[in-house]
C-alpha atoms as a PDB file:
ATOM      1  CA  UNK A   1     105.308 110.102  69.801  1.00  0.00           C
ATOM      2  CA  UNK A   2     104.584 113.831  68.963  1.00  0.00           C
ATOM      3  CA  UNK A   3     104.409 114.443  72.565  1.00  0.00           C
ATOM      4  CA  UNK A   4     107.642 112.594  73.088  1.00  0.00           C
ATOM      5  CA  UNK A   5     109.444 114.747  70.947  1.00  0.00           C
ATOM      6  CA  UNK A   6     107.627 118.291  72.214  1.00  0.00           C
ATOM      7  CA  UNK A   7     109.399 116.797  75.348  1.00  0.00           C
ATOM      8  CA  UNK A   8     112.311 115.592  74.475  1.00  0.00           C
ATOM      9  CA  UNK A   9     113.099 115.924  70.722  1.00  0.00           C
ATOM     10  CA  UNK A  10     116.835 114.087  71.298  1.00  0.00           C
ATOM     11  CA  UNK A  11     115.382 111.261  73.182  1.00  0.00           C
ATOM     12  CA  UNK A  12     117.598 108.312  73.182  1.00  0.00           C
ATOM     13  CA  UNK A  13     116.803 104.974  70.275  1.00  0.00           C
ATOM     14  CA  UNK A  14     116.410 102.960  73.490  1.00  0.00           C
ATOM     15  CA  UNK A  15     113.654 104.865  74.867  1.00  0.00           C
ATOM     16  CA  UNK A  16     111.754 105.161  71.768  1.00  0.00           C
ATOM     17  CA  UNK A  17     112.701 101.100  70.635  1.00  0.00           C
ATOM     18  CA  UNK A  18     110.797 100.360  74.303  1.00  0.00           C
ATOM     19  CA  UNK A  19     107.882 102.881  73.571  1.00  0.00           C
ATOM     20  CA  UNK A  20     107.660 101.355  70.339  1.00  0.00           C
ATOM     21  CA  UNK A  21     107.727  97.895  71.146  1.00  0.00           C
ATOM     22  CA  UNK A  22     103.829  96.612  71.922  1.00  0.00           C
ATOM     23  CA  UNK A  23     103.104  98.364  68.753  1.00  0.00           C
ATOM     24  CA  UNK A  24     105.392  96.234  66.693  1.00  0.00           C
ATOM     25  CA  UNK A  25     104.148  93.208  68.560  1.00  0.00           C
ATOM     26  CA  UNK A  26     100.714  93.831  68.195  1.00  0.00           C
ATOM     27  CA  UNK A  27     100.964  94.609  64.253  1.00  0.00           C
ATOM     28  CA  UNK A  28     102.379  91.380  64.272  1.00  0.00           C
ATOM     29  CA  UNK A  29      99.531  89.719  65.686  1.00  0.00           C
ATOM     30  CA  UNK A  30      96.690  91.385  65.163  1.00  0.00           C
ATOM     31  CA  UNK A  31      94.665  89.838  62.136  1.00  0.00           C
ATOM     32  CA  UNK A  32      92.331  93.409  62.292  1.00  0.00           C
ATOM     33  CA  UNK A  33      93.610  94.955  59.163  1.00  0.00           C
ATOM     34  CA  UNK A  34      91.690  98.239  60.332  1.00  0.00           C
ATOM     35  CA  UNK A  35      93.367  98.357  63.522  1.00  0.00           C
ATOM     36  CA  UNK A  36      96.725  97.894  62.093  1.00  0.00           C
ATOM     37  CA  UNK A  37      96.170 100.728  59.717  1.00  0.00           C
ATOM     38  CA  UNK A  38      95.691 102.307  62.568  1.00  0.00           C
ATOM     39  CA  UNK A  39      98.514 101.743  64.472  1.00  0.00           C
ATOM     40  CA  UNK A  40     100.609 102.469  61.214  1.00  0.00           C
ATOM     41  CA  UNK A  41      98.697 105.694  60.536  1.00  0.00           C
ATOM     42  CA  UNK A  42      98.518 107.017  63.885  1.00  0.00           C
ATOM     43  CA  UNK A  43     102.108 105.689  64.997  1.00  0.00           C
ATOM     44  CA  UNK A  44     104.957 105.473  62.582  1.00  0.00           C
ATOM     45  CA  UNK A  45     103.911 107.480  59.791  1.00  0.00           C
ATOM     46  CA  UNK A  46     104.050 110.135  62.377  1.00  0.00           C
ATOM     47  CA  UNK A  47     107.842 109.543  62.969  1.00  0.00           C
ATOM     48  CA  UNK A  48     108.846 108.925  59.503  1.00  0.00           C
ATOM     49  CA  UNK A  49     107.095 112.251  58.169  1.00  0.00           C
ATOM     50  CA  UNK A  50     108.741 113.864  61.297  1.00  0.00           C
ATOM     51  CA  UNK A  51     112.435 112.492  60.185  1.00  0.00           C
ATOM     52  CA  UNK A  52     114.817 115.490  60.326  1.00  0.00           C
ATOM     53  CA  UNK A  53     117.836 113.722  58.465  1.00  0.00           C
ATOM     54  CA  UNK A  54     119.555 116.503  56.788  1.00  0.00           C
ATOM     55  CA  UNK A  55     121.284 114.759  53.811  1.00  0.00           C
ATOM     56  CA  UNK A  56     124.720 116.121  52.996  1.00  0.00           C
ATOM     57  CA  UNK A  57     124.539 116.734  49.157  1.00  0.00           C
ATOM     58  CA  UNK A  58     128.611 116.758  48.940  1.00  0.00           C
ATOM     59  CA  UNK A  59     129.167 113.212  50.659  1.00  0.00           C
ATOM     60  CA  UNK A  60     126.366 111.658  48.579  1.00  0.00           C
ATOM     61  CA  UNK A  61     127.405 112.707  45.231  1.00  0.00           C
ATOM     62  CA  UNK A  62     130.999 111.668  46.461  1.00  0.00           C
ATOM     63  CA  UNK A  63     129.368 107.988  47.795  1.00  0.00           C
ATOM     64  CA  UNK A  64     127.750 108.015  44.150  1.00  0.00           C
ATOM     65  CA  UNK A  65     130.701 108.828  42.190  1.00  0.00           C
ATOM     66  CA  UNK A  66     132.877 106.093  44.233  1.00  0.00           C
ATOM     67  CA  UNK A  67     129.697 102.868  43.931  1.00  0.00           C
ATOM     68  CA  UNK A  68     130.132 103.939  40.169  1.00  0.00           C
ATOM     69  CA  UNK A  69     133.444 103.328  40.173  1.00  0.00           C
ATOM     70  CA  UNK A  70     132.841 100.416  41.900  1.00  0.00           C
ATOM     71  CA  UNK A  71     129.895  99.044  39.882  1.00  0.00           C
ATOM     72  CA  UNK A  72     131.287  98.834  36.399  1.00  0.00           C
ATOM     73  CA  UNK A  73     134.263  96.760  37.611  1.00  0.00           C
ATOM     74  CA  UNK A  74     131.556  94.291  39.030  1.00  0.00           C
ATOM     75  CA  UNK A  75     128.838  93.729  37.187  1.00  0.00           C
ATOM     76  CA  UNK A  76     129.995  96.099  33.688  1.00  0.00           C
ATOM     77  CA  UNK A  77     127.734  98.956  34.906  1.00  0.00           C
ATOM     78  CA  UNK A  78     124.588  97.043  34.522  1.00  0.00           C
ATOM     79  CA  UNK A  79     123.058  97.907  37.647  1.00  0.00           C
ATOM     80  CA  UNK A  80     122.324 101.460  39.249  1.00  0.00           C
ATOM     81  CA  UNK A  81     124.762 101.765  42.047  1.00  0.00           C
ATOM     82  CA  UNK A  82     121.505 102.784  44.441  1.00  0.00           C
ATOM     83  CA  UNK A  83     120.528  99.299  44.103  1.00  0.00           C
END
């Protein structure tokens, strides 16, 4: 994956849904809990420490303010509106 994105950093999801693929089906069916820490370690904690998702502070505190709202008119404000 790190050479896929040296590549091509803007690769499409499909390409990198196919290249993941036999790693998703062989976590699910390998019982070798040392080989799927592998796969996880060497594989997709690679891509999720690599996520450049720039959060827009101004939307989010504008999506907070609005599940808020939202919240205390369904459950009386019990619940955090993240959850």
């Amino acid at each position: 994956m790190q050479e896929l994105n040296k590549v091509d950093a803007d690769a499409p999801l499909e390409v990198l849904a196919d290249l993941l693929e036999p790693f998703l089906k062989g976590l699910a069916a390998i019982q070798n809990k040392e080989v799927q820490e592998r796969i996880s370690d060497n594989v997709f904690k690679p891509i999720l420490e690599n996520n450049k998702t720039i959060v827009d502070e101004t939307d989010d505190e504008e999506w907070l303010a609005k599940q808020e709202h939202y919240h205390r008119h369904v459950d009386g404000g019990k619940l955090h509106p993240r959850t």
